[in-house]
C-alpha atoms as a PDB file:
ATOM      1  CA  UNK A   1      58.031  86.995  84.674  1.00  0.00           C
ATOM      2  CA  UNK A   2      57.382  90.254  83.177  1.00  0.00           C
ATOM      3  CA  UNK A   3      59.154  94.051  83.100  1.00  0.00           C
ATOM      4  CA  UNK A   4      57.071  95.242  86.048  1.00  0.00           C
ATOM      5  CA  UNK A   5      58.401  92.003  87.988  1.00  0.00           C
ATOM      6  CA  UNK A   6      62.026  92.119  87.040  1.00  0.00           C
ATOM      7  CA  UNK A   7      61.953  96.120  87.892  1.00  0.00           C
ATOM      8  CA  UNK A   8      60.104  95.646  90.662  1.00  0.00           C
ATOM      9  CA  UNK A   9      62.106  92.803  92.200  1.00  0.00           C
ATOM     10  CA  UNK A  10      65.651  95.531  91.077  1.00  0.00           C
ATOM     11  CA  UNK A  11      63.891  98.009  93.263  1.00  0.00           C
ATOM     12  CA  UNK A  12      63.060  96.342  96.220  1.00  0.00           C
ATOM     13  CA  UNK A  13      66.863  94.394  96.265  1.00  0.00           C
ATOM     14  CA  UNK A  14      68.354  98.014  96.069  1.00  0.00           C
ATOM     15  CA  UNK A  15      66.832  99.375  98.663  1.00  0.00           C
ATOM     16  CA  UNK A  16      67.799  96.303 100.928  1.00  0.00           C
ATOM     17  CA  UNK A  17      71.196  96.807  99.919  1.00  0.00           C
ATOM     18  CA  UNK A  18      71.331 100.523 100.496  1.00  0.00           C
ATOM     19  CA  UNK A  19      69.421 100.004 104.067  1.00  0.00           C
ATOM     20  CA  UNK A  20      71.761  97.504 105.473  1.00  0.00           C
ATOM     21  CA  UNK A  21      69.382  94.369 105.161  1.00  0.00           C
ATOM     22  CA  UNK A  22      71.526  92.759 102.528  1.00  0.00           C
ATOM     23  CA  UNK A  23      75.010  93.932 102.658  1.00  0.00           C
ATOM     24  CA  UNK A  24      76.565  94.037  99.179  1.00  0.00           C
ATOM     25  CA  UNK A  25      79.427  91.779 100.186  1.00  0.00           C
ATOM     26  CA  UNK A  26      76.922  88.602  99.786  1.00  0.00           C
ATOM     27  CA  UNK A  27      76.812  88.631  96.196  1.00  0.00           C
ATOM     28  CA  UNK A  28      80.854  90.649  96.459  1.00  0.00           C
ATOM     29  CA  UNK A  29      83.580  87.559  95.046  1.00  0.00           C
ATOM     30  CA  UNK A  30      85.416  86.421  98.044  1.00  0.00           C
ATOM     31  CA  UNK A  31      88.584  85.352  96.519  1.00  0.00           C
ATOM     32  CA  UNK A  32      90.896  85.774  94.047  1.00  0.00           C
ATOM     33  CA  UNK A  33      90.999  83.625  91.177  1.00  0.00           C
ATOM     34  CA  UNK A  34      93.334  83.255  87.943  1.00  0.00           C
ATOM     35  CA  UNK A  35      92.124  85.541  85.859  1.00  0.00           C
ATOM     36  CA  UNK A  36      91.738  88.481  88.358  1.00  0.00           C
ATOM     37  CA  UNK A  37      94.735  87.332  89.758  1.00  0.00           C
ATOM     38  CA  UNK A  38      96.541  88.038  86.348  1.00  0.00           C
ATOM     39  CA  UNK A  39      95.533  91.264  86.227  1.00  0.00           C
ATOM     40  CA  UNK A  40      96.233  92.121  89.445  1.00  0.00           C
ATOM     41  CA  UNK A  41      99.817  91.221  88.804  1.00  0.00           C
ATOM     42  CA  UNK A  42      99.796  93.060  85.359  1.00  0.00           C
ATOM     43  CA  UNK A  43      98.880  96.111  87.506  1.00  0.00           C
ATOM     44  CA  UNK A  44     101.946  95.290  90.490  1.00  0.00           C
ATOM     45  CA  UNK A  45     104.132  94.705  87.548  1.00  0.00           C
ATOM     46  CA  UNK A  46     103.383  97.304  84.796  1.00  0.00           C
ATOM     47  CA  UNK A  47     103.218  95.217  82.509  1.00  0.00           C
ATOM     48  CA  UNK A  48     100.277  94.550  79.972  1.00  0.00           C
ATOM     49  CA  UNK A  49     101.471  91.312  78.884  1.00  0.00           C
ATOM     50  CA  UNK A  50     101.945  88.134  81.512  1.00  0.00           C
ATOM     51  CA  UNK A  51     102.048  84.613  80.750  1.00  0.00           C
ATOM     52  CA  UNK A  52      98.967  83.045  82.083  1.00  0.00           C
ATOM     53  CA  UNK A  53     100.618  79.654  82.641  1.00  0.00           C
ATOM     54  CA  UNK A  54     103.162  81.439  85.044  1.00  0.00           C
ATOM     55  CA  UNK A  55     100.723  83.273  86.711  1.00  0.00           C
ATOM     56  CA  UNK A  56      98.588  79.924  87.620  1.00  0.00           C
ATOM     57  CA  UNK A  57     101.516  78.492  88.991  1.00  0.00           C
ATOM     58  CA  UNK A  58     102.297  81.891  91.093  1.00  0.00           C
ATOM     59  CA  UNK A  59      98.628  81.605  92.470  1.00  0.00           C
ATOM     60  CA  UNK A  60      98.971  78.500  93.382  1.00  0.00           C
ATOM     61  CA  UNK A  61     102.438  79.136  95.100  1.00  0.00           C
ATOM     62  CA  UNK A  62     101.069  81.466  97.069  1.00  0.00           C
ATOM     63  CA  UNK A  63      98.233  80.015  98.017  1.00  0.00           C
ATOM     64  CA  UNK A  64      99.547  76.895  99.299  1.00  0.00           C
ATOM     65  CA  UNK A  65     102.010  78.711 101.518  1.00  0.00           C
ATOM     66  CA  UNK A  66      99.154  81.248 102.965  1.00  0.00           C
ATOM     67  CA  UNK A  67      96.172  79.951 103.657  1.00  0.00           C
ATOM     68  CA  UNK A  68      94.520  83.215 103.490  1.00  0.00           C
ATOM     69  CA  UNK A  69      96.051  84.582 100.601  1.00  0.00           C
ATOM     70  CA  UNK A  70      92.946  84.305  97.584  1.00  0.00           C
ATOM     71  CA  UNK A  71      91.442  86.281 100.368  1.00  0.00           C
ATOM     72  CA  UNK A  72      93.987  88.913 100.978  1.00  0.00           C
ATOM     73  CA  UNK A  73      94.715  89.038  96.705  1.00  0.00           C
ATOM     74  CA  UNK A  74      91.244  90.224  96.762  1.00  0.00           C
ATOM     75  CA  UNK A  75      91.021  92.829  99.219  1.00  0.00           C
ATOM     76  CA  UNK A  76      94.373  93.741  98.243  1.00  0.00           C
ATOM     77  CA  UNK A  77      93.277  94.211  94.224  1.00  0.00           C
ATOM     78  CA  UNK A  78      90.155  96.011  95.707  1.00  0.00           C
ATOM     79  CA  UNK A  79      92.019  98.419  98.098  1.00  0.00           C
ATOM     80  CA  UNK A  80      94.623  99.359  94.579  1.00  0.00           C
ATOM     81  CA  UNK A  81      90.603 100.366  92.895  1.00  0.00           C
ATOM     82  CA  UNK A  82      89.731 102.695  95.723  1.00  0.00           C
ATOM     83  CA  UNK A  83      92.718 103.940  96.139  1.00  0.00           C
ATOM     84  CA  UNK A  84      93.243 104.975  92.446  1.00  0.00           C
ATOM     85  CA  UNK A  85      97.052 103.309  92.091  1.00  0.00           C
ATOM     86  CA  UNK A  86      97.021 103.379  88.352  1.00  0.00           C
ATOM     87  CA  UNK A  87     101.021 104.162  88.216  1.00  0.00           C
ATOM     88  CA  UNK A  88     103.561 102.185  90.777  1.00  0.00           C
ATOM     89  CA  UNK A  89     105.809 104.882  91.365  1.00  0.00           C
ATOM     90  CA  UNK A  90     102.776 106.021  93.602  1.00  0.00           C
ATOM     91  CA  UNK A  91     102.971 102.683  95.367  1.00  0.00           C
ATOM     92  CA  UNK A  92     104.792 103.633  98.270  1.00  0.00           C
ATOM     93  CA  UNK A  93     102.220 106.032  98.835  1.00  0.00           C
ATOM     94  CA  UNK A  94      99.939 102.738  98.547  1.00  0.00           C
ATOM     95  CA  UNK A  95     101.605 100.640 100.651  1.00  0.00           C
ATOM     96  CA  UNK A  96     101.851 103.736 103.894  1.00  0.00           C
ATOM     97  CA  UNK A  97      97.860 103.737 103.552  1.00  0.00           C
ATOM     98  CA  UNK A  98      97.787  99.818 103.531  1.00  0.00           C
ATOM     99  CA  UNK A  99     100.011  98.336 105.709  1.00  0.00           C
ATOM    100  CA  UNK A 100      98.612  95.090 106.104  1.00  0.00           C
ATOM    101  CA  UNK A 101      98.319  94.982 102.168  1.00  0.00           C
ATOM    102  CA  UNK A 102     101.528  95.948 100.972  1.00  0.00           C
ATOM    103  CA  UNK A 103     103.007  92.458 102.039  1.00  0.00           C
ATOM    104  CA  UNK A 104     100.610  90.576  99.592  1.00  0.00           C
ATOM    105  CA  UNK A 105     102.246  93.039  96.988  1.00  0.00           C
ATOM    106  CA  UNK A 106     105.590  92.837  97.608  1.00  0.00           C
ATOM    107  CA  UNK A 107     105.089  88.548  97.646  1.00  0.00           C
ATOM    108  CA  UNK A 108     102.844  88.999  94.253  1.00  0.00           C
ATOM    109  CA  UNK A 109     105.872  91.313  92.530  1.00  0.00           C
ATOM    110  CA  UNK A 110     108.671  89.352  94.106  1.00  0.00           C
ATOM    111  CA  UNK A 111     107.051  85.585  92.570  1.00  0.00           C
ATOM    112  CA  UNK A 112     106.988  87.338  89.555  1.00  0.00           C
ATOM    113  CA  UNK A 113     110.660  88.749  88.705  1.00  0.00           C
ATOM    114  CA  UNK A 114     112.489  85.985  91.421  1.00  0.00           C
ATOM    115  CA  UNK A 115     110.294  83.256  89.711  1.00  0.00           C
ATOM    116  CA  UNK A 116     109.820  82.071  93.316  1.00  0.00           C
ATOM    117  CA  UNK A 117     107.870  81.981  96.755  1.00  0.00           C
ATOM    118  CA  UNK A 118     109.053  81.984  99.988  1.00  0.00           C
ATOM    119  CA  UNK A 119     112.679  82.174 101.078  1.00  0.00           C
ATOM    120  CA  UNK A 120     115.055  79.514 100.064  1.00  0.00           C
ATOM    121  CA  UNK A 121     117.332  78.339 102.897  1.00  0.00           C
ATOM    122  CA  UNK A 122     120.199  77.127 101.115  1.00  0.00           C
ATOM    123  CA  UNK A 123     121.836  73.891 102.180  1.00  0.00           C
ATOM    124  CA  UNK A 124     118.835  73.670 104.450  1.00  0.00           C
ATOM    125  CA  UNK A 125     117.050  70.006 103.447  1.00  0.00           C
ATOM    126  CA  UNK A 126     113.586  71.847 103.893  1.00  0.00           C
ATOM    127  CA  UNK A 127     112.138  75.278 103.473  1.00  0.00           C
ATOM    128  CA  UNK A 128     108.848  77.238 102.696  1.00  0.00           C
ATOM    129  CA  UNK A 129     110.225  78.672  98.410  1.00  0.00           C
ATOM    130  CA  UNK A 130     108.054  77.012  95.812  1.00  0.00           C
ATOM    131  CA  UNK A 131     109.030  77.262  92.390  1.00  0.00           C
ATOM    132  CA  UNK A 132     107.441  79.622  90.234  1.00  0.00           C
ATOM    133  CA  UNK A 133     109.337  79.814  86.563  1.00  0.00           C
ATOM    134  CA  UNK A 134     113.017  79.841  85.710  1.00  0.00           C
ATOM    135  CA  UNK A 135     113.351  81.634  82.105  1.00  0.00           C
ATOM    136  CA  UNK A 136     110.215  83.182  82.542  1.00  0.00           C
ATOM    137  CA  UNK A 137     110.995  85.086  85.961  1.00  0.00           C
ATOM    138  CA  UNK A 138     110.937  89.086  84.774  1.00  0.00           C
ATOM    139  CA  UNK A 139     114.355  89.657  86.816  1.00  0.00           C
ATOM    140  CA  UNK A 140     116.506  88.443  83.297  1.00  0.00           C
ATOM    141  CA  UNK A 141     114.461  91.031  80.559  1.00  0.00           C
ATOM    142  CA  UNK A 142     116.467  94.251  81.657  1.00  0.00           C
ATOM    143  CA  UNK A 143     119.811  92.471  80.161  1.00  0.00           C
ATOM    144  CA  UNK A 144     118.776  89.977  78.138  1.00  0.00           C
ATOM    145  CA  UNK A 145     120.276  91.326  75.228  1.00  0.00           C
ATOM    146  CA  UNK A 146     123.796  90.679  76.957  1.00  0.00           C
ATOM    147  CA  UNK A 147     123.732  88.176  79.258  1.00  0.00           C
ATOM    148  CA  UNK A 148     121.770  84.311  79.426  1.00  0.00           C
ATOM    149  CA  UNK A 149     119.625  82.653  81.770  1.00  0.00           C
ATOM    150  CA  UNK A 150     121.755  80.547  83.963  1.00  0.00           C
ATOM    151  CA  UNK A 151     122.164  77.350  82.895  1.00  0.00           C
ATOM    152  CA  UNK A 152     120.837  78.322  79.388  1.00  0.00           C
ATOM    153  CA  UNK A 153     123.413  78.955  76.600  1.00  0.00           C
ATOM    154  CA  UNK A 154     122.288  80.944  73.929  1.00  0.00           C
ATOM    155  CA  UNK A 155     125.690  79.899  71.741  1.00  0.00           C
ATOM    156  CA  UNK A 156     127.738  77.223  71.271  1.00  0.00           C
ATOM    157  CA  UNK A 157     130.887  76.029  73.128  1.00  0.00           C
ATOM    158  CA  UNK A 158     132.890  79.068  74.241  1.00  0.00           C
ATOM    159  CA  UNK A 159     130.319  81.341  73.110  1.00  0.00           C
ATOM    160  CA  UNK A 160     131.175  83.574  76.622  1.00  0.00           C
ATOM    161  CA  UNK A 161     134.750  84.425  74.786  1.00  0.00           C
ATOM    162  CA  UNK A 162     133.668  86.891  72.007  1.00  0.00           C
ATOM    163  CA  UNK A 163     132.225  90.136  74.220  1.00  0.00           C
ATOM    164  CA  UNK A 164     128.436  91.088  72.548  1.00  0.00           C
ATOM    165  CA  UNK A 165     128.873  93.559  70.142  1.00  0.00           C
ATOM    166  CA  UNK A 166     126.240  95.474  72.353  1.00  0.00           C
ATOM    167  CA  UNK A 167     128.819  95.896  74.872  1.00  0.00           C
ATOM    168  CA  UNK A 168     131.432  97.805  72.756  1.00  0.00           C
ATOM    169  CA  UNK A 169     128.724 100.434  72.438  1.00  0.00           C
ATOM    170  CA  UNK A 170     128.290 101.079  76.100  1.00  0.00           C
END
């Protein structure tokens, strides 16, 4: 193949595209997968660092308990591009245009900081939550300078019976 092949071949493939004969979506990716899927939570979260472990395991929460959810992920990262939503506090302007998206986003944020999918049911012996991360869930960073991780001492025996010295300062 030479140049006047390869531009040639460019040329006629545009114009296809741009008269309908081969719509763009062909070649488009269909789904979601881990890596756009991290940054599409980076961008729900505002936050430029994520652990890639935890966001597999999100991913794959999600997607076993919606079958159409790579799907959805991907119109839904696709939809935050056109509509410009660089800055969350502008998501509820977002979600008004999108109401069929803002779901996926709320389930996305809400795996993230609850370290969880679904909705547990309590005593029930079955329900739909899938388990996501414990320590890692962002819900414990806001005070984890003065309080643990349940279940997770950071001291030794009593440590709960000294107040932090943190807390003498508020």
């Amino acid at each position: 193949m030479n140049r006047r092949t390869v531009i040639g071949l460019g040329a006629v493939s545009l114009a296809a595209t741009m008269l309908g004969l081969c719509p763009v979506t062909a070649f488009a990716q269909q789904e979601i997968d881990e890596a756009a899927f991290l940054a599409l939570s980076q961008r729900l979260t505002g936050r430029n660092e994520l652990n890639a472990t935890i966001s597999a395991r999100a991913l794959a929460a999600l997607s076993a308990g919606d079958e159409a959810f790579l799907k959805t992920a991907m119109r839904l990262a696709q939809a935050i591009d056109q509509f410009g939503l660089t800055d969350m506090r502008r998501f509820r302007d977002f979600a008004a245009a999108h109401p069929d998206l803002s779901p996926a986003a709320m389930k996305i944020i809400s795996a993230w900081y609850l370290g969880y999918t679904g909705t547990p049911e309590g005593e029930a012996n079955h329900d739909d939550a899938r388990f996501v991360s414990f320590a890692g869930a962002l819900m414990y960073e806001p005070t984890i300078d003065v309080t643990i991780v349940p279940t997770y001492a950071r001291g030794k025996t009593d440590y709960w019976v000294t107040p932090p010295a943190s807390l003498a300062s508020d």
